[in-house]
N, C-alpha and C. Protein backbone atom coordinates (compact mmCIF):
# COMPACT_ATOMS: atom_id res chain seq x y z
N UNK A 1 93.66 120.77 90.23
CA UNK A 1 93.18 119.82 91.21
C UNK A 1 91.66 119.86 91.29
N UNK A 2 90.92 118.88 91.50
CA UNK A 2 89.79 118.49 91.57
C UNK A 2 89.10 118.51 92.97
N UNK A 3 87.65 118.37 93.01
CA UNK A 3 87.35 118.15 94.28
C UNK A 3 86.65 116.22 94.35
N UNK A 4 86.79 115.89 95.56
CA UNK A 4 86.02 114.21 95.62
C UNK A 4 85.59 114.40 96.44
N UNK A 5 84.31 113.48 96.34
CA UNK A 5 83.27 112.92 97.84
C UNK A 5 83.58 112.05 98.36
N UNK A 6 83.11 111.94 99.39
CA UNK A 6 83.52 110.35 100.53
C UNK A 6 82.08 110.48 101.02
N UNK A 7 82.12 109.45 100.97
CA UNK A 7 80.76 108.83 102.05
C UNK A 7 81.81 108.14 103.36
N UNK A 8 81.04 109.15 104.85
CA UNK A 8 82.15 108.89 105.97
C UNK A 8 80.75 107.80 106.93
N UNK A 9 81.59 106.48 107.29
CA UNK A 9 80.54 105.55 108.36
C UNK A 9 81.24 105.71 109.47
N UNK A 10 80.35 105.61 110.60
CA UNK A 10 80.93 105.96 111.73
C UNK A 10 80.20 105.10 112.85
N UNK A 11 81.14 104.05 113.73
CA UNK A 11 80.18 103.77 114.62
C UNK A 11 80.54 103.50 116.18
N UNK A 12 79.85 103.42 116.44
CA UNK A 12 80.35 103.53 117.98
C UNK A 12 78.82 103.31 119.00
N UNK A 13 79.24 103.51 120.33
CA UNK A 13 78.12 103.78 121.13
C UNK A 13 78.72 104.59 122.12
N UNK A 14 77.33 105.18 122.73
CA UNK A 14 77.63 106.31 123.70
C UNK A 14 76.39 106.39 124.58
N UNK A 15 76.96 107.22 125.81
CA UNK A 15 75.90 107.02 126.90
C UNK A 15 75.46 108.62 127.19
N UNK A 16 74.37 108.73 126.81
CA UNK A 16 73.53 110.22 127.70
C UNK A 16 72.90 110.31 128.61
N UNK A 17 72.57 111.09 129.02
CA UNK A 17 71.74 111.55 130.73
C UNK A 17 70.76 112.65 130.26
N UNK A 18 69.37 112.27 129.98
CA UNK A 18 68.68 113.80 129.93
C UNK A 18 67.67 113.80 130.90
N UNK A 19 67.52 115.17 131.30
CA UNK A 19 66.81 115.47 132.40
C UNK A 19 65.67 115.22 131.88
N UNK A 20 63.95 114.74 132.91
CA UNK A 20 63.09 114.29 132.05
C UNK A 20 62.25 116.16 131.53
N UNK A 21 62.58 117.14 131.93
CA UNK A 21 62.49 118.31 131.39
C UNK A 21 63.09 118.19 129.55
N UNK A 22 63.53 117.63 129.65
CA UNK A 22 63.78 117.72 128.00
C UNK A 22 63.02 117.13 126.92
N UNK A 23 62.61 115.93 128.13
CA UNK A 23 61.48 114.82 127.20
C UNK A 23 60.08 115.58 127.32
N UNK A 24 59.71 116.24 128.73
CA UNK A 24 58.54 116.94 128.80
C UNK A 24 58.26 117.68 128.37
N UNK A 25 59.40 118.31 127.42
CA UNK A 25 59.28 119.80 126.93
C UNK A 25 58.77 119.54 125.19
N UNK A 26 58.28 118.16 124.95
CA UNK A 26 58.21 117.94 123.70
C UNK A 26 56.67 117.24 124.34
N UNK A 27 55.56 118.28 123.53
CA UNK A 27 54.37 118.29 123.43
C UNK A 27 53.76 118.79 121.61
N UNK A 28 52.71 118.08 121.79
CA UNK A 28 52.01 118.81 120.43
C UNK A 28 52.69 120.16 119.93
N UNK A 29 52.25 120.82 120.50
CA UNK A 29 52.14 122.60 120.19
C UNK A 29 54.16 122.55 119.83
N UNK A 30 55.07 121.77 120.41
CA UNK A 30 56.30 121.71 120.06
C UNK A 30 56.75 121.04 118.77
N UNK A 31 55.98 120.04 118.75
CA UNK A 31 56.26 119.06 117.29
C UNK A 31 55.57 119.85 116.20
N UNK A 32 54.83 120.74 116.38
CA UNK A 32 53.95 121.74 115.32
C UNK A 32 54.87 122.55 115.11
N UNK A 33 55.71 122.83 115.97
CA UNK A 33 56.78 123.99 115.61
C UNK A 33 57.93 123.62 115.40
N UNK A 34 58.76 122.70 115.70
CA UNK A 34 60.08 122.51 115.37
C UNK A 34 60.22 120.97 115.10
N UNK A 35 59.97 120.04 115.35
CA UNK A 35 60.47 118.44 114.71
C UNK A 35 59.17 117.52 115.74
N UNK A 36 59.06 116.12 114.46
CA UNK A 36 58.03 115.34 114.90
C UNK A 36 58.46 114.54 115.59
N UNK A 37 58.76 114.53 116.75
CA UNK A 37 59.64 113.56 117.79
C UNK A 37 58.28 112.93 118.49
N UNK A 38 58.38 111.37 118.27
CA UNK A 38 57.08 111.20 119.61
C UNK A 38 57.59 110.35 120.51
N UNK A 39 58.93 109.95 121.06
CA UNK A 39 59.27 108.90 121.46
C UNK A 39 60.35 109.08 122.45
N UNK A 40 60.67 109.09 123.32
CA UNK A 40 62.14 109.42 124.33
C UNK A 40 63.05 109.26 123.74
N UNK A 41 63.09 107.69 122.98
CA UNK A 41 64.27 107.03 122.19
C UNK A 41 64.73 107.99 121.08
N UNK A 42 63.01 108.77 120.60
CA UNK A 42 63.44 109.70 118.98
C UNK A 42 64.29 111.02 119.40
N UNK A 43 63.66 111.68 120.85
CA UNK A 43 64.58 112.44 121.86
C UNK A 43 66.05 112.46 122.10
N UNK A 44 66.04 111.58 122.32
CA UNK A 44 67.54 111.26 122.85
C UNK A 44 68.57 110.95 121.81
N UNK A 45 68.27 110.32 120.48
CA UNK A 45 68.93 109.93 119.29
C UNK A 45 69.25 111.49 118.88
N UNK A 46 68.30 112.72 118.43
CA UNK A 46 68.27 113.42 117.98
C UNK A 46 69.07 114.74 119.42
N UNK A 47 69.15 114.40 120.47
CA UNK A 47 70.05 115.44 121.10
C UNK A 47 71.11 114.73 120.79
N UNK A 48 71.40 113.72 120.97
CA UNK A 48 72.89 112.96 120.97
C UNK A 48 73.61 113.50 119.65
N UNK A 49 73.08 113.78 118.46
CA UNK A 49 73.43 113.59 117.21
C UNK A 49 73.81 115.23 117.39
N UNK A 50 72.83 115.90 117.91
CA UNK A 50 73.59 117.09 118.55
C UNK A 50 74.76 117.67 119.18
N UNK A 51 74.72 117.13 120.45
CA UNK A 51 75.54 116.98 121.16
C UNK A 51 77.12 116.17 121.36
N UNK A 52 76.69 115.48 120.69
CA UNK A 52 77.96 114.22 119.90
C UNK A 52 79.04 115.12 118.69
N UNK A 53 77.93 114.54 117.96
CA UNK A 53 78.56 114.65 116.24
C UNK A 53 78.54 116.06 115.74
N UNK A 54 77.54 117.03 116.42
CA UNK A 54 77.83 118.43 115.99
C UNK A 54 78.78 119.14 117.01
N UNK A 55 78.66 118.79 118.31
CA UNK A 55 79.34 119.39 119.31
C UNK A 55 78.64 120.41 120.17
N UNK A 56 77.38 120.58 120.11
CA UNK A 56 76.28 121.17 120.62
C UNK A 56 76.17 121.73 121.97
N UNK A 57 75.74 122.50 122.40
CA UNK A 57 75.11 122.66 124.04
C UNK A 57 73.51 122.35 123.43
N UNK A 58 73.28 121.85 124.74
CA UNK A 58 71.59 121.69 124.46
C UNK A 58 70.66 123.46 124.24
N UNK A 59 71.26 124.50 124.51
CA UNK A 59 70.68 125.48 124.44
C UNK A 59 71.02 126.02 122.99
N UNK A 60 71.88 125.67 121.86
CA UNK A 60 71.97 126.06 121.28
C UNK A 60 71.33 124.96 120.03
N UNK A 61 70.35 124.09 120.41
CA UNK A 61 69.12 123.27 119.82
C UNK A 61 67.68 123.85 119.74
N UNK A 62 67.50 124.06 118.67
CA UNK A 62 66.05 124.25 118.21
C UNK A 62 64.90 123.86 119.32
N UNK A 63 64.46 124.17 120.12
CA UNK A 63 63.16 123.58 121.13
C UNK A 63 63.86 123.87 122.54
N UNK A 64 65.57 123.57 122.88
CA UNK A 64 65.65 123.45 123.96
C UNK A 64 66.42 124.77 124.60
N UNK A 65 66.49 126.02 123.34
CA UNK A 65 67.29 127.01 124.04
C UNK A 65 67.03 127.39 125.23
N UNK A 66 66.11 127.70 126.07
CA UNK A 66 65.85 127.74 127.57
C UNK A 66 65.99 126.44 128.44
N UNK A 67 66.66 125.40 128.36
CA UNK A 67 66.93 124.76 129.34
C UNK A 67 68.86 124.93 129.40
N UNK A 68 68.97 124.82 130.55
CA UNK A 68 70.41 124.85 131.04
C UNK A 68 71.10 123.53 129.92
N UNK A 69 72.43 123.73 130.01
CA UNK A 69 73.10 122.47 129.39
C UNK A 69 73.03 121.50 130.03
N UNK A 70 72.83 121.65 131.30
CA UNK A 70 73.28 120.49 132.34
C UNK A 70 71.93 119.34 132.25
N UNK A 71 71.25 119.73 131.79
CA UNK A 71 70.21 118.92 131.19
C UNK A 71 70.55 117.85 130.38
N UNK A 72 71.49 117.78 129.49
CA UNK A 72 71.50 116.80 128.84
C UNK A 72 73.14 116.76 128.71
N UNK A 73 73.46 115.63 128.82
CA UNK A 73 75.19 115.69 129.17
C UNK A 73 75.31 114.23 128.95
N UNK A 74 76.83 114.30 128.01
CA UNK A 74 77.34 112.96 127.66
C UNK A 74 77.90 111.99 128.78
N UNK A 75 77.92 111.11 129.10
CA UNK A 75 78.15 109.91 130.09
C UNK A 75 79.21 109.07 129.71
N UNK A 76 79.38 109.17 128.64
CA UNK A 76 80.69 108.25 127.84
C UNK A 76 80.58 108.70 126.29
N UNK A 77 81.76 108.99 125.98
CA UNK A 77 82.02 109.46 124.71
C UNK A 77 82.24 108.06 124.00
N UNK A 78 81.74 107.63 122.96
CA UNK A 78 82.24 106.80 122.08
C UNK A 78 83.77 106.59 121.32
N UNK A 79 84.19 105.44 121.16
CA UNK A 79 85.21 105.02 120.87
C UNK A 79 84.68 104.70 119.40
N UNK A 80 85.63 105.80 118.23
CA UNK A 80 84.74 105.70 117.05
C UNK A 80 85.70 104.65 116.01
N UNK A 81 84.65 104.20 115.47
CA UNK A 81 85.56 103.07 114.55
C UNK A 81 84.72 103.64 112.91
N UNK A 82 86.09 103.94 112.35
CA UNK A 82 85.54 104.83 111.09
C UNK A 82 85.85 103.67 109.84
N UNK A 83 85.06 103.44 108.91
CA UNK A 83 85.47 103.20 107.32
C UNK A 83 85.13 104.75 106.53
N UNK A 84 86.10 104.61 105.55
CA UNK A 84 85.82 105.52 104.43
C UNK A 84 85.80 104.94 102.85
N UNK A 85 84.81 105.52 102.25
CA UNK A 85 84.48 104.43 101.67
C UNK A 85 84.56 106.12 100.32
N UNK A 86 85.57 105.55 99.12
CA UNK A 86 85.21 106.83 98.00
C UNK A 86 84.13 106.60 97.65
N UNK A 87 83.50 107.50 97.42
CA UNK A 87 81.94 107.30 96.12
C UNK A 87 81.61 107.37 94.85
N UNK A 88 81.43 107.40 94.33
CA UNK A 88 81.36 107.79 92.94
C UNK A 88 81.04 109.05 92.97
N UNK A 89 81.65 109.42 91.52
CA UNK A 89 81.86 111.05 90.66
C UNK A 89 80.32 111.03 90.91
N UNK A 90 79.54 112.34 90.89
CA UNK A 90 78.27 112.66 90.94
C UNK A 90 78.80 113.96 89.22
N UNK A 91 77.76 113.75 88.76
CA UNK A 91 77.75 114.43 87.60
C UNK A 91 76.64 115.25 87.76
């Protein structure tokens, strides 16, 4: 038996709540050290993707291990609508 790839699409929407401690906590001296976020929107995409799709606590994120979880918390879980799509053999 062999192994195959899939390329997995996934989409949906979902609602977060972050405390503005999470957005404030991303300054220069932070984007020098862990990710170039300059935007609330780039914030919030990048905890969600956390918190969502990896299954995350916000303390167990790169930048935010000292804030409580309750900081950033899902509001509505998405209703996911999946295609799977095979890919081609990679050689």
């Amino acid at each position: 038996m062999g192994k195959r790839k899939f390329y997995i699409e996934f989409s949906g929407t979902a609602k977060i709540e972050l405390d503005d401690a999470v957005i404030d906590t991303v300054d220069l001296e932070w984007k020098n050290f862990f990710y170039d976020l300059d935007t609330p929107e780039e914030i919030a995409k990048m905890i969600a993707r956390g918190i969502i799709l990896n299954g995350w606590s916000l303390h167990q994120m790169d930048g935010w291990a000292d804030q409580p979880d309750s900081n950033a918390r899902i509001i509505h879980e998405p209703d996911w609508e999946i295609d799977v799509v095979e890919a081609k053999e990679v050689k």
